[in-house]
N, C-alpha and C. Protein backbone atom coordinates (compact mmCIF):
# COMPACT_ATOMS: atom_id res chain seq x y z
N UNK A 1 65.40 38.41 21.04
CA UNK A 1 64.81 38.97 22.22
C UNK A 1 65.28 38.16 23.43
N UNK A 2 65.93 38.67 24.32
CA UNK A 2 66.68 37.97 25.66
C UNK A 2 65.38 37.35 26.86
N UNK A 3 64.20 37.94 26.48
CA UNK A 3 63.03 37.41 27.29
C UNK A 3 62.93 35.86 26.82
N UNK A 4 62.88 35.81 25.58
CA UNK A 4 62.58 34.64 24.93
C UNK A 4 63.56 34.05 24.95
N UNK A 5 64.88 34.43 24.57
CA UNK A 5 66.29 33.41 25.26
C UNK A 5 65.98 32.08 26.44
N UNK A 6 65.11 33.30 27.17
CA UNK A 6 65.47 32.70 28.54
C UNK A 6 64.53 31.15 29.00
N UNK A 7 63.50 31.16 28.10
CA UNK A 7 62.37 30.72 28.31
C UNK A 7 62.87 28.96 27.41
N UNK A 8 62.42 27.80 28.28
CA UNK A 8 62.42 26.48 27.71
C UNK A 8 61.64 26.92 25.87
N UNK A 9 62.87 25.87 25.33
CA UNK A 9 62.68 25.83 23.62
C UNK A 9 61.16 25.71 23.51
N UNK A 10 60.70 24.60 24.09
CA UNK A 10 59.66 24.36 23.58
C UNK A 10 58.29 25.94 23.74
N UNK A 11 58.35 26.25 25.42
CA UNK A 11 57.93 27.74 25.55
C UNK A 11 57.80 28.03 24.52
N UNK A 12 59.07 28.45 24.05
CA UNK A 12 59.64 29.67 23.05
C UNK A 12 59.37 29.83 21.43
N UNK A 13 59.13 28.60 21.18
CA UNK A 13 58.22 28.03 20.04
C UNK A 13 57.08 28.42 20.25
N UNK A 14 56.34 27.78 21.08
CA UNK A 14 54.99 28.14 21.28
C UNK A 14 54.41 29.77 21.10
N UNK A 15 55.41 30.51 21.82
CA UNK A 15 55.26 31.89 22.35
C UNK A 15 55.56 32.29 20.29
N UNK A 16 56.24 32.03 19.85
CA UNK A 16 57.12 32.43 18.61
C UNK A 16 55.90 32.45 17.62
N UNK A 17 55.47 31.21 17.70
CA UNK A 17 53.87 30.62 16.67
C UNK A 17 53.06 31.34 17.24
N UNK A 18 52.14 31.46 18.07
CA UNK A 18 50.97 31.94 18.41
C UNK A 18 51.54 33.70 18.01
N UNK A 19 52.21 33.90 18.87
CA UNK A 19 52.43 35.88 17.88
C UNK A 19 52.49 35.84 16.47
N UNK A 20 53.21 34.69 15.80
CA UNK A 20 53.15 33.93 14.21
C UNK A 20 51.70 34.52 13.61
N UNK A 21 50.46 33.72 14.62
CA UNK A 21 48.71 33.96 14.12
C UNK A 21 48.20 35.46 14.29
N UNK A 22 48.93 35.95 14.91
CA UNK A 22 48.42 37.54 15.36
C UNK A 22 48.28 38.08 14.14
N UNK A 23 48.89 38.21 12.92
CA UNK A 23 49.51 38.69 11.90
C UNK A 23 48.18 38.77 10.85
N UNK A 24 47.36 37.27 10.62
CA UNK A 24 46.22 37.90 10.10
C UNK A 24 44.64 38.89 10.49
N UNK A 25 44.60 38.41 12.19
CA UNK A 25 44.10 39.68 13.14
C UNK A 25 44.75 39.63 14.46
N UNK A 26 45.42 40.54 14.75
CA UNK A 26 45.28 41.07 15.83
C UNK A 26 45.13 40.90 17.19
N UNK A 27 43.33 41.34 16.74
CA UNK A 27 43.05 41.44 17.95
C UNK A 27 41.84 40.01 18.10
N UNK A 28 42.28 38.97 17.67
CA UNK A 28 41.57 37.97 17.50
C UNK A 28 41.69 36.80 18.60
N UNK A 29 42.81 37.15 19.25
CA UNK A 29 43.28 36.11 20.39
C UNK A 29 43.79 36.87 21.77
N UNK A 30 44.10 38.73 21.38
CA UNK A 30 44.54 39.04 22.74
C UNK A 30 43.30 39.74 23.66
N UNK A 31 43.92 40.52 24.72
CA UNK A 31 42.47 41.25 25.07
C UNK A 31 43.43 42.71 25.62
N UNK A 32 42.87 43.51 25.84
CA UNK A 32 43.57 45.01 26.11
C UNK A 32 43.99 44.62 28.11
N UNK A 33 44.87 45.36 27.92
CA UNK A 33 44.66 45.73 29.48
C UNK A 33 44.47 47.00 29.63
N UNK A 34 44.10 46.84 31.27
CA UNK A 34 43.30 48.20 31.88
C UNK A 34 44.05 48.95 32.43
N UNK A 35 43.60 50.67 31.54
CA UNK A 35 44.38 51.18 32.04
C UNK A 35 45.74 51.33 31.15
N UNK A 36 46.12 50.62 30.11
CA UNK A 36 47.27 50.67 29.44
C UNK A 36 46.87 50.77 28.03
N UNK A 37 47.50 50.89 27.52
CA UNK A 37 47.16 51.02 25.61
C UNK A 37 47.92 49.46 24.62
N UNK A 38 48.61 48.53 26.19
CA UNK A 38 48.77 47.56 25.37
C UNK A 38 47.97 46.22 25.43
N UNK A 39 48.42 45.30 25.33
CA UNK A 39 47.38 43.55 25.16
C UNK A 39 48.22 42.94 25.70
N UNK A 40 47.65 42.05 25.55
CA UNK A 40 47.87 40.57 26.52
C UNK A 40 47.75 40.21 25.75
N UNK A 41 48.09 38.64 25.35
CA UNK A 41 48.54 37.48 24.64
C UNK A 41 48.44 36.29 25.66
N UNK A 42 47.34 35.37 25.93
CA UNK A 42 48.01 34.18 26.71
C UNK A 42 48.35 33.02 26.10
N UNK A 43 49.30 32.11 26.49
CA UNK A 43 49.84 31.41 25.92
C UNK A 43 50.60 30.18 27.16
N UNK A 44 49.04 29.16 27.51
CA UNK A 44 49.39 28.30 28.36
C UNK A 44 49.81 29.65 30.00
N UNK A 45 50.89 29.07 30.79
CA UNK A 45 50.86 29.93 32.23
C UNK A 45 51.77 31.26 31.51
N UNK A 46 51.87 31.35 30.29
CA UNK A 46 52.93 32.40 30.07
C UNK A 46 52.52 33.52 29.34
N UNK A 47 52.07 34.60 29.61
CA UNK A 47 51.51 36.06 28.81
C UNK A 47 52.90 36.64 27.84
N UNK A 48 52.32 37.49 27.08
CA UNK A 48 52.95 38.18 26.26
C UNK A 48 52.41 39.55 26.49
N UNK A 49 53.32 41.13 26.62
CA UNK A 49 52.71 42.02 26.56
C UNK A 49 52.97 42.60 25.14
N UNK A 50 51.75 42.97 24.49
CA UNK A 50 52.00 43.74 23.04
C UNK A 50 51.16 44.89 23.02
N UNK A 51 52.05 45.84 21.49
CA UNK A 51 51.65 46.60 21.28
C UNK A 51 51.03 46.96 19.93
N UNK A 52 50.07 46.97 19.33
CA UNK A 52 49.23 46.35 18.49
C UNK A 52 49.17 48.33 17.93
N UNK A 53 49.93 48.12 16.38
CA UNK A 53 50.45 49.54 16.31
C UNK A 53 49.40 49.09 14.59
N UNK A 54 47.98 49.27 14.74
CA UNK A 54 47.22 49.02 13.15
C UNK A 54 47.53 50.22 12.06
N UNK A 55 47.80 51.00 12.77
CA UNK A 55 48.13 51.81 11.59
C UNK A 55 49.46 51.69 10.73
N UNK A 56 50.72 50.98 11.74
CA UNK A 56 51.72 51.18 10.80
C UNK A 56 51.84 49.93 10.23
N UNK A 57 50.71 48.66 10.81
CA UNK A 57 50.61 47.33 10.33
C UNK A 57 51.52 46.64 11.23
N UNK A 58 52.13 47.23 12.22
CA UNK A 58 52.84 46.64 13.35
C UNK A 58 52.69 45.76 14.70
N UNK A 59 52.72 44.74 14.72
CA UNK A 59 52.78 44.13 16.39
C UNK A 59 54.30 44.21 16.60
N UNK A 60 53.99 44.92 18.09
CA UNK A 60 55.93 44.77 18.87
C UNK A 60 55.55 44.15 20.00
N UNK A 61 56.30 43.27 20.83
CA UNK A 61 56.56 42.67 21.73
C UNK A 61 57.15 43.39 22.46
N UNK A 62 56.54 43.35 23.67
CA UNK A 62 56.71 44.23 24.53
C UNK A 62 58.11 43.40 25.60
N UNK A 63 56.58 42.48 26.30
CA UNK A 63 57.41 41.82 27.20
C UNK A 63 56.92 40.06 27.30
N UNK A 64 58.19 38.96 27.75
CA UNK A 64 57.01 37.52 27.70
C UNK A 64 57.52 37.23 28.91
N UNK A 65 57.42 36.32 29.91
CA UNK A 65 57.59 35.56 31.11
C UNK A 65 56.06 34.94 31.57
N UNK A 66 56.49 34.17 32.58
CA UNK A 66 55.66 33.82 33.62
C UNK A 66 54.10 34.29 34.10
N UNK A 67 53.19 34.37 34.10
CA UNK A 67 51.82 34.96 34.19
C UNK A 67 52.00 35.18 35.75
N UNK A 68 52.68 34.70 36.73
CA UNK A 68 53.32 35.30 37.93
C UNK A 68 54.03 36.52 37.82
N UNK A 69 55.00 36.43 36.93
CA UNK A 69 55.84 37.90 37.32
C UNK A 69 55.47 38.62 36.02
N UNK A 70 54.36 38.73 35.47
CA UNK A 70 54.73 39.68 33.89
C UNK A 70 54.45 40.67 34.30
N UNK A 71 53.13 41.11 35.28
CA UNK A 71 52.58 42.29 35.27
C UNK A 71 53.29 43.04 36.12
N UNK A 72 54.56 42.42 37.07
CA UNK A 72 55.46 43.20 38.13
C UNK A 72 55.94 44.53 37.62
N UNK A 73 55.89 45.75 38.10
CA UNK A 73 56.45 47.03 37.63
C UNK A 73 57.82 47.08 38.03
């Protein structure tokens, strides 16, 4: 993923592990956003946007950066 490329190793670890814990729930660490059908993930100043797909047993990564620019359209 070129988002995560971009981001200091250590970030990128962090960001890598914590989506790692999602896996036994979910929805145990993110929260929905409004207005959208996906989640949030925080992780220190840096969000994750996901898409939390329970039926096919799927989390996809949407988008990761900065908690400044994630939510930019």
């Amino acid at each position: 993923m070129r988002q995560l490329r971009k981001l200091d190793r250590t970030v990128a670890r962090r960001v890598f592990n914590k989506v790692g814990e999602l896996a036994d729930n979910p929805h145990r660490l993110v929260q929905r956003l409004v207005s959208s059908p996906y989640y949030r993930l925080r992780i220190g100043d840096y969000r994750v946007i996901l898409d939390i797909q329970q039926s096919l047993l799927r989390i996809l990564v949407l988008k990761v950066g900065h908690r400044g620019s994630i939510y930019d359209r």
